[in-house]
Protein backbone atom coordinates (compact mmCIF):
# COMPACT_ATOMS: atom_id res chain seq x y z
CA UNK A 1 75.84 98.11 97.59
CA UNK A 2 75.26 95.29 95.58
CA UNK A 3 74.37 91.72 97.05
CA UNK A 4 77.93 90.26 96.28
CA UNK A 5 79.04 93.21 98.00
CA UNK A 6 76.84 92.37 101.28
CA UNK A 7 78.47 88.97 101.51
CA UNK A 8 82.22 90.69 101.80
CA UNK A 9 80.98 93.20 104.02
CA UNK A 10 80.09 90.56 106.57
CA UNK A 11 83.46 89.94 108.72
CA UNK A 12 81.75 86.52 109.54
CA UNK A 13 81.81 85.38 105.78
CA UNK A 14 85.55 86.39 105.09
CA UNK A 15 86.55 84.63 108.78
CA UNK A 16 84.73 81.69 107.99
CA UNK A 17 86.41 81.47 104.34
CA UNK A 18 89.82 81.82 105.44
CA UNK A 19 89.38 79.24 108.27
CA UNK A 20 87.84 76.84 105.57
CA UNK A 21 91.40 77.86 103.56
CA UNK A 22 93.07 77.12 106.70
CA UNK A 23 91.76 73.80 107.50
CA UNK A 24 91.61 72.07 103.94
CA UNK A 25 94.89 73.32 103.37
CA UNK A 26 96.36 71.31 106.25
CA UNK A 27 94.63 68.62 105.41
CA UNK A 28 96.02 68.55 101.89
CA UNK A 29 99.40 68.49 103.43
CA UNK A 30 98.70 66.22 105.81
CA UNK A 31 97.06 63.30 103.29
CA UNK A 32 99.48 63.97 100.36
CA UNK A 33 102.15 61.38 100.02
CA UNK A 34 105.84 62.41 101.44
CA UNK A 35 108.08 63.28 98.93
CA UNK A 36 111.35 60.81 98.53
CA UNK A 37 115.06 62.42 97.86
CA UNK A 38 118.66 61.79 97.47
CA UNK A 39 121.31 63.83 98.85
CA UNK A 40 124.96 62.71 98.88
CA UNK A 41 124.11 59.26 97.79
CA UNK A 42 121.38 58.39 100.87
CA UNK A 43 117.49 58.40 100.65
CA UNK A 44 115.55 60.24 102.60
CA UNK A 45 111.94 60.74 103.07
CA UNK A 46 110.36 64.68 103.45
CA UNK A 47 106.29 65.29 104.38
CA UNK A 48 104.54 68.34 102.66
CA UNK A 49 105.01 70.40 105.57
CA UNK A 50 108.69 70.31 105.74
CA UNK A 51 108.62 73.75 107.43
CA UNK A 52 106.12 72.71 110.34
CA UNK A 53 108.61 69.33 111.28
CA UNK A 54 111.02 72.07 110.91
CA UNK A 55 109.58 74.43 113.72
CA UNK A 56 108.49 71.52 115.62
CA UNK A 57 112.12 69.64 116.19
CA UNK A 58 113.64 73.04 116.36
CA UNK A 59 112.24 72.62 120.25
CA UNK A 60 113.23 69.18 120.74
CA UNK A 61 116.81 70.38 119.63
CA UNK A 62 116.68 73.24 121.73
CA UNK A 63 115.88 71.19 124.84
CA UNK A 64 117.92 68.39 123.98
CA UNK A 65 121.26 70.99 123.54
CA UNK A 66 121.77 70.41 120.18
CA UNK A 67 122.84 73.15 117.82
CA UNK A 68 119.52 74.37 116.31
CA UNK A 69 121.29 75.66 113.05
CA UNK A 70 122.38 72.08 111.41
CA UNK A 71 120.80 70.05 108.96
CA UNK A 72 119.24 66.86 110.64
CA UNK A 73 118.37 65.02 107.03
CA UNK A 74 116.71 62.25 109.02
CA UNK A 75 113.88 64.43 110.77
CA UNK A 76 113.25 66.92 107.33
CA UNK A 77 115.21 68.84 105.22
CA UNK A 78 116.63 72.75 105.14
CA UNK A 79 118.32 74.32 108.06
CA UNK A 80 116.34 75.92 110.65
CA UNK A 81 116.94 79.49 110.09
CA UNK A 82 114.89 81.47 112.86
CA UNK A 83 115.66 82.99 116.36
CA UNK A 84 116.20 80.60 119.98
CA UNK A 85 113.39 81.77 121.30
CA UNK A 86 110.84 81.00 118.15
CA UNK A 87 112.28 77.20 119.04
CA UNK A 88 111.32 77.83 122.60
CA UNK A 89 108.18 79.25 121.20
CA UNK A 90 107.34 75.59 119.58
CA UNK A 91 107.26 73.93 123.07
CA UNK A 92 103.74 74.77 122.53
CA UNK A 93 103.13 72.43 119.21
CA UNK A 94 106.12 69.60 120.05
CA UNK A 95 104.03 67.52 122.00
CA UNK A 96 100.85 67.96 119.54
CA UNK A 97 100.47 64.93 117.18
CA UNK A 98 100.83 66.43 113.78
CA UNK A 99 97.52 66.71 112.62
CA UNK A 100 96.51 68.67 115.47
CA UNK A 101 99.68 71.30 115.62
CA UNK A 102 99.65 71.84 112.05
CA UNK A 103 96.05 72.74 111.67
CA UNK A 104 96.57 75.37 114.61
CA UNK A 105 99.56 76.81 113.70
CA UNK A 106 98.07 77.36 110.29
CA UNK A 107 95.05 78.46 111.81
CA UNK A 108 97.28 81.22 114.04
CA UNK A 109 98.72 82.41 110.94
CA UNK A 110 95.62 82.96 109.36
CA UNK A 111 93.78 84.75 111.96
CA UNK A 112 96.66 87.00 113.32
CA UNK A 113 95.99 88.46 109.41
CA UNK A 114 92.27 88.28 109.27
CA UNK A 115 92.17 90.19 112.67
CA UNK A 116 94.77 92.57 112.50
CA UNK A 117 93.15 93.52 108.78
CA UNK A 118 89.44 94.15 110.65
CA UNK A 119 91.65 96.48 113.22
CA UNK A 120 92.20 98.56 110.82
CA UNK A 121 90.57 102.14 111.26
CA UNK A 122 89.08 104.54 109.03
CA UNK A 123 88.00 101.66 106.65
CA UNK A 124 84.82 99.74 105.81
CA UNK A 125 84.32 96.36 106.16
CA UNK A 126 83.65 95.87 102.49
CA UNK A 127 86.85 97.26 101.58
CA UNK A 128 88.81 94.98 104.37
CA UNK A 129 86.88 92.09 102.94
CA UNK A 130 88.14 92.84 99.73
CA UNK A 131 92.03 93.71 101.08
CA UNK A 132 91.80 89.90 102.34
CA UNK A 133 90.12 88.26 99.30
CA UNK A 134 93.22 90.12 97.33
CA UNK A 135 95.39 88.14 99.35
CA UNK A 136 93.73 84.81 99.46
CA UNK A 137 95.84 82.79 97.21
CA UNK A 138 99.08 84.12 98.42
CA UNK A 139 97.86 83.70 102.03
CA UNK A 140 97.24 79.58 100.18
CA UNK A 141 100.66 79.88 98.98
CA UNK A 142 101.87 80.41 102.91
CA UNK A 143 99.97 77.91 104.82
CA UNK A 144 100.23 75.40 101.87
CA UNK A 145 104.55 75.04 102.98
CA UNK A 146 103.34 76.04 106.39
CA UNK A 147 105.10 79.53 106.52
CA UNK A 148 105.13 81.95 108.38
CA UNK A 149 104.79 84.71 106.88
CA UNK A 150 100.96 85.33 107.08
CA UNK A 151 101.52 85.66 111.05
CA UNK A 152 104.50 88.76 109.59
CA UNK A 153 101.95 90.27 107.87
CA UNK A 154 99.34 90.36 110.12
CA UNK A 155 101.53 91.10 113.08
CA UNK A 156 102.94 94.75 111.34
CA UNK A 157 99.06 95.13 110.16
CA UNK A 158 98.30 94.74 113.67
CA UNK A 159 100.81 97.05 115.06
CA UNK A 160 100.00 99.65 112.67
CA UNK A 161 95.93 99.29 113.64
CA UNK A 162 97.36 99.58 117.27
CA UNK A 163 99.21 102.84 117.04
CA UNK A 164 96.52 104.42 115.33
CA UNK A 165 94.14 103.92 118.31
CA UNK A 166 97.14 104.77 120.99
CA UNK A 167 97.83 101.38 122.22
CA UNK A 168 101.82 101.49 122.32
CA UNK A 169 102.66 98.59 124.43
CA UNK A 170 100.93 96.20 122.08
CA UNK A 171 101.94 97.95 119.14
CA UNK A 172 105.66 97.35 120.03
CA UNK A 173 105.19 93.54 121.44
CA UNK A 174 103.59 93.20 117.60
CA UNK A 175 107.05 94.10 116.38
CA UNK A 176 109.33 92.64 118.60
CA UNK A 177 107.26 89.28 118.35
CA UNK A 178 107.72 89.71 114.38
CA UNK A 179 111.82 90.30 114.79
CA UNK A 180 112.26 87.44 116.92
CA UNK A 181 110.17 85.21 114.41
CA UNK A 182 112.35 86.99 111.40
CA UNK A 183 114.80 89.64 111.62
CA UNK A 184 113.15 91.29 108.40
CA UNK A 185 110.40 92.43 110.98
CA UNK A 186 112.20 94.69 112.70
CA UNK A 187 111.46 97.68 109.55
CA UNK A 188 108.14 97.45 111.03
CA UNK A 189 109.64 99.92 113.50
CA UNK A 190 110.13 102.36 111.52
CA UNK A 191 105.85 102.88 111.74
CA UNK A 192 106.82 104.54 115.36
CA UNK A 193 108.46 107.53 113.45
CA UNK A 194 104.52 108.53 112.65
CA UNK A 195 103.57 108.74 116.17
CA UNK A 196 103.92 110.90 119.44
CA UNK A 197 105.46 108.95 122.42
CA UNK A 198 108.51 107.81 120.61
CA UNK A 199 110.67 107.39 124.18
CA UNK A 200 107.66 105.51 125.74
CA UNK A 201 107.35 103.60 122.53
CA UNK A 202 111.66 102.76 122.48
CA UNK A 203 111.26 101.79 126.33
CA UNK A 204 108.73 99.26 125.42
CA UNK A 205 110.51 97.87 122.88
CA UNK A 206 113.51 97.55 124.78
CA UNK A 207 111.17 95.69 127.33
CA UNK A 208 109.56 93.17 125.16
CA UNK A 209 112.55 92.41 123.99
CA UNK A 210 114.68 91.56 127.07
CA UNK A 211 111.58 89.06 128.36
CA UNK A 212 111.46 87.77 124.52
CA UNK A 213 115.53 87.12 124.65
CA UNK A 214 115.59 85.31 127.49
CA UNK A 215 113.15 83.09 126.96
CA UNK A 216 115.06 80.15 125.65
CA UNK A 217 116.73 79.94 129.33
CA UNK A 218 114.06 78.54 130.48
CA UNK A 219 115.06 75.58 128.45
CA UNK A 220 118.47 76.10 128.38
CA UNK A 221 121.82 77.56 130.08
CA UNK A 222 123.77 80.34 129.01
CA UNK A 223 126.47 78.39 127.95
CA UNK A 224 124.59 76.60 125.25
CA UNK A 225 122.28 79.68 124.56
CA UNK A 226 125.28 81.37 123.82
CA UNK A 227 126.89 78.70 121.81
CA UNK A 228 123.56 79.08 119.84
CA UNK A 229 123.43 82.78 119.52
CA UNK A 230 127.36 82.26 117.83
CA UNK A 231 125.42 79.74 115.51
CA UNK A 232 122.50 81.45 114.64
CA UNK A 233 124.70 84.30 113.28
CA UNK A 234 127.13 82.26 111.58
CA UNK A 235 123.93 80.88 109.83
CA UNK A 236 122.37 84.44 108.84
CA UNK A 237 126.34 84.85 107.40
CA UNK A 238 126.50 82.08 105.02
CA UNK A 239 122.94 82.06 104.12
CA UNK A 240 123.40 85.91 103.10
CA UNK A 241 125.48 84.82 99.91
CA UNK A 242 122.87 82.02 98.77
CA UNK A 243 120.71 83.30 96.43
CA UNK A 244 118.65 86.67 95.05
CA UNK A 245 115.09 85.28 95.19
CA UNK A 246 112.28 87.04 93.73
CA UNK A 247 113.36 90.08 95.00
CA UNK A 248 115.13 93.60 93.48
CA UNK A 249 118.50 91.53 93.83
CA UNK A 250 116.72 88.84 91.84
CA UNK A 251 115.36 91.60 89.01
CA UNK A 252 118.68 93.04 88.58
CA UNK A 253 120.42 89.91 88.14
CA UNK A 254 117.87 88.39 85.82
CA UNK A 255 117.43 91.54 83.58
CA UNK A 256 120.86 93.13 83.21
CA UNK A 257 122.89 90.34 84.84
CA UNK A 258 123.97 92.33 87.35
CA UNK A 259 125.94 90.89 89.86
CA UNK A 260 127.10 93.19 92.26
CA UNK A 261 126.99 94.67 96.24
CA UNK A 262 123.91 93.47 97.91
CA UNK A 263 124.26 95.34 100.71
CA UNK A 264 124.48 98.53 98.59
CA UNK A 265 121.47 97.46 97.03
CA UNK A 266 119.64 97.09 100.03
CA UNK A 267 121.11 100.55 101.56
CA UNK A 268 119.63 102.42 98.24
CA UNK A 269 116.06 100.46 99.43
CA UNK A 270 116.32 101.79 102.66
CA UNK A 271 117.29 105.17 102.09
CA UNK A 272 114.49 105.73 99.14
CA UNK A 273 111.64 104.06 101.72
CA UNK A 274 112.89 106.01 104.53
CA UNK A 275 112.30 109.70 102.22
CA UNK A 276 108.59 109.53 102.67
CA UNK A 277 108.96 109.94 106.62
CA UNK A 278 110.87 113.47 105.83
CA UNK A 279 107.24 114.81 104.84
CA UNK A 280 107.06 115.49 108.78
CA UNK A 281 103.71 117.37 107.75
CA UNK A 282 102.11 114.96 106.10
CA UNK A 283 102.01 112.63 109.56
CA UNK A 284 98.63 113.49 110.39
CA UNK A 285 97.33 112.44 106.90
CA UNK A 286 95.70 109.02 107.05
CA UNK A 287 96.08 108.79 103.70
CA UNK A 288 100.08 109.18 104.00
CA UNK A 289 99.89 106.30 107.01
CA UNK A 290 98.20 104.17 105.37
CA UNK A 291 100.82 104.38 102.31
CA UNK A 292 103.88 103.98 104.65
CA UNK A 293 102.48 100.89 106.27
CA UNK A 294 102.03 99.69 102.18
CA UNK A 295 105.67 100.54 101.42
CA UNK A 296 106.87 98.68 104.67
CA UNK A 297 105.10 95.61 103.37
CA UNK A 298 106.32 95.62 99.94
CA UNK A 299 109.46 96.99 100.78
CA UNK A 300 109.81 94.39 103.42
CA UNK A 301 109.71 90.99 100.66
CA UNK A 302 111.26 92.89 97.51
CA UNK A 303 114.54 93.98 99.55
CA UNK A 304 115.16 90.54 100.86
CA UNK A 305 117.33 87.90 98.85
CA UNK A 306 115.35 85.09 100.09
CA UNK A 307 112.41 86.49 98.77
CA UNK A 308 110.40 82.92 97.57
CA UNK A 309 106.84 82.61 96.69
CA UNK A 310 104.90 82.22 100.10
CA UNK A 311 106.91 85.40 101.39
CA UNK A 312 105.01 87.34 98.99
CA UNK A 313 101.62 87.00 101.12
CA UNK A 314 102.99 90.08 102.80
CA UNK A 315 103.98 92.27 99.96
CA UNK A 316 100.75 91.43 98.25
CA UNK A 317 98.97 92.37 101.64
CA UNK A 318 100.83 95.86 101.07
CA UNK A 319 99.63 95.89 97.09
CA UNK A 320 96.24 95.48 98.58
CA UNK A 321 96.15 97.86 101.64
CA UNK A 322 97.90 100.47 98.90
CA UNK A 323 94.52 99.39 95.80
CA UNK A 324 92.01 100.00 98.36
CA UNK A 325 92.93 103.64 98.83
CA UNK A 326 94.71 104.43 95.77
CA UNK A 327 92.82 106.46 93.38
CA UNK A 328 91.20 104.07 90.42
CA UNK A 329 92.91 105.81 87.59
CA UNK A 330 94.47 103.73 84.95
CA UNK A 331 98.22 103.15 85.94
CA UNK A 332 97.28 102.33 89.16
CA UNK A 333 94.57 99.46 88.09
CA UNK A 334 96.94 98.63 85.89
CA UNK A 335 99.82 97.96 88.31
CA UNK A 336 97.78 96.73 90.90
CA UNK A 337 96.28 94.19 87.57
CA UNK A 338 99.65 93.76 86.98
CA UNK A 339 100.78 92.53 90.41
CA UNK A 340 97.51 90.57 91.37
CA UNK A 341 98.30 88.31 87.79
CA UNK A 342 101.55 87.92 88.01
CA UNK A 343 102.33 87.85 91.41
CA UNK A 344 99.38 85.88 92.62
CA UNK A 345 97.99 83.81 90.24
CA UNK A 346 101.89 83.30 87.60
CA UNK A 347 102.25 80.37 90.19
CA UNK A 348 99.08 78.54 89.52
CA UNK A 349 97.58 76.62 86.78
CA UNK A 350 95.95 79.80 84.84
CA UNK A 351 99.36 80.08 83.45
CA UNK A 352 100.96 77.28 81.53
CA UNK A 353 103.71 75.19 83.24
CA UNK A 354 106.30 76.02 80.16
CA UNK A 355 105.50 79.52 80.33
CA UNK A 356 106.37 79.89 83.73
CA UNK A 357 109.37 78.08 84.04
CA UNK A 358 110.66 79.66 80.66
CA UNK A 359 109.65 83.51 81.66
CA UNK A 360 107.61 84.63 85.17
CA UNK A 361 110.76 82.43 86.93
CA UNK A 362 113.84 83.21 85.61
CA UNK A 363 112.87 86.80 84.78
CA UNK A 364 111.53 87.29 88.27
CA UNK A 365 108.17 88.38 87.22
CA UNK A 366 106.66 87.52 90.80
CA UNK A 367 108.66 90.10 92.06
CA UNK A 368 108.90 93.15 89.36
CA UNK A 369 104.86 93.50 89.47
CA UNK A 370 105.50 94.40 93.31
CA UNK A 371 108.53 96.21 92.77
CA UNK A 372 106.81 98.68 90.05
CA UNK A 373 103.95 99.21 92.60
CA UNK A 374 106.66 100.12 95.60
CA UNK A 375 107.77 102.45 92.52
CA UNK A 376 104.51 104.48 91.99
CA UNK A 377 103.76 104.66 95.73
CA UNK A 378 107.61 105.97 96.24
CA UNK A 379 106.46 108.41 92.82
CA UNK A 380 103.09 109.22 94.75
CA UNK A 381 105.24 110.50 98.39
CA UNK A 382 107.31 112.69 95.90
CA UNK A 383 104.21 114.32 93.98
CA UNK A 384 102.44 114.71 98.02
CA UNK A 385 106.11 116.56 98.53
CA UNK A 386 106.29 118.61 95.84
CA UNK A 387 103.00 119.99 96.38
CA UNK A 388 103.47 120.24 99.92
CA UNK A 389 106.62 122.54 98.87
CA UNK A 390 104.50 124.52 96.39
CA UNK A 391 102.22 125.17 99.36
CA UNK A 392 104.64 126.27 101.80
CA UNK A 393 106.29 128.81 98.99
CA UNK A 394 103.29 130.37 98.05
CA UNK A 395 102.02 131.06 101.51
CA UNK A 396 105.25 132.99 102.19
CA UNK A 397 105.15 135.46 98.71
């Protein structure tokens, strides 16, 4: 192992990096001037981390009794779009000045992935050094608009590291946590399937998410939660219809200007991911885990219609976990080159500004590179079947 090799292997190094990321990111945000607008004829005034003032009022509105799922132009702009009880989770930032609450809720997003990717078993610290440094600029890309998608990532990462070393009840508060913060988290369930203890597992679950759901009361009354509840799904209704995003929607559209059923585009996703998991076999194979837990992340961003640039910290965490076990022949160093250029680095400088709004935007190139990778690992479960098949047949001539 090479010097440069040394340096990643040291956990201290990569947490020490990230927390630098962490910090001058926030600081960026903080210091850069807010960003003037006009919407229906009136001025208003947004800060570089929209999304934080976003999370942070979404408390103040829930304790106030306000519907949590209108636009309120005057505090920052976009519709709060997440669960009651992330608002109620936010009590502990509303009273922070900024400075202070956006630097740690940054600084939780970051860690939750650092950590849950140095849980990971069966796997050297070089090689989780490197899974992280893959995911460095789109972990950037998150923290920069104050996302949250870093704390999804490393929250499934987590549960996955969890239910490898038998630890159930945390495993399933990773995932509930994760479906409460977005509703997308709740595939991460389908990582139980792997394991033993699938009641126990379902009757934590159910558990962690009765004490999560009722939550908000302590801020509310049921009257108003309710009222919410009604709003929050009226919300998820008309924000269904908005847009394709960088995602499989997006690709079809863009490419062959289709137009069609989302929904039955998103049923095809689910039924090729959940083909794998019929390789009942296979379970015991690391290898095999370790791919599912890739395909979950991937699948996770490129299935969703709102699939935008700082979501893709978690897909790219998949295209990492999936590179660092992968064999290193050609197609899949080529794919994995593939998604680390255009999906990481399309959205920075390297690549011209024309070039980007003219082709990697509207032809959703963010989003193909990790599509064709969810492709080969979905190609890679079929070849692990087939030869599984060829096994079992010859055994029994």
């Amino acid at each position: 192992m090479n010097k440069i090799q040394q340096i990643i292997a040291k956990p201290w190094v990569i947490i020490t990096l990230f927390t630098l990321f962490s910090v001058i990111a926030s600081t960026q945000s903080l210091l850069r001037s807010p960003k003037h607008y006009t919407y229906e004829g009136e001025e208003y005034v947004q800060t570089h981390y929209n999304n934080y003032v976003i999370f942070k009022h979404s408390f103040n509105h829930l304790q106030g009794g306000k519907d949590l799922y209108t636009l309120y132009l005057d505090e920052h702009w976009d519709l709060f779009k997440y669960t009651p009880t992330f608002a109620a989770f936010f009590g502990l930032f509303a009273s922070l000045p900024d400075w202070l609450g956006l630097n740690l809720w940054n600084l939780l997003n970051v860690l939750v992935l650092v950590l849950s990717v140095y849980y990971l078993p069966q796997i050297g610290n070089y090689k989780k050094g490197m899974i992280l440094l893959i995911c460095a600029i789109e972990m950037i890309t998150s923290i920069q608009n104050s996302q949250s998608n870093a704390l999804i990532a490393g929250l499934t990462i987590l549960c996955f590291g969890l239910l490898e070393n038998k630890k159930y009840l945390w495993a399933t508060l990773c995932i509930v946590v994760s479906s409460y913060i977005k509703l997308f988290g709740i595939v991460g369930f389908a990582l139980f399937l792997l394991y033993p203890n699938k009641l126990r597992s379902a009757l934590y679950s159910l558990l962690w998410a009765v004490i999560l759901f009722v939550v908000p009361l302590l801020v509310v009354g049921w009257e108003q939660y309710s009222y919410l509840l009604s709003s929050f799904l009226n919300m998820l209704g008309n924000d269904h219809s908005a847009s394709y995003g960088y995602s499989v929607l997006g690709w079809l559209n863009s490419w062959f200007g289709w137009d069609g059923n989302k929904l039955a585009i998103v049923a095809i996703g689910a039924s090729v991911f959940m083909l794998p998991f019929l390789i009942i076999k296979q379970y015991s194979n690391t290898y095999f885990r370790i791919n599912i837990l890739a395909s979950l992340l991937i699948w996770i961003v490129i299935f969703n219609h709102k699939a935008e640039s700082p979501t893709f910290i978690i897909a790219m965490a998949g295209v990492s976990i999936w590179f660092m076990f992968a064999q290193k022949n050609w197609i899949n160093c080529l794919l994995f080159a593939l998604a680390f250029i255009f999906t990481s680095l399309s959205p920075t400088d390297i690549f011209p500004k024309d070039f980007r709004e003219s082709i990697v935007n509207p032809y959703c190139l963010k989003g193909v590179a990790c599509i064709a990778v969810w492709i080969k690992i979905m190609i890679d479960f079929l070849m692990m079947y087939i030869k599984s098949a060829d096994a079992l047949q010859r055994r029994f001539k």
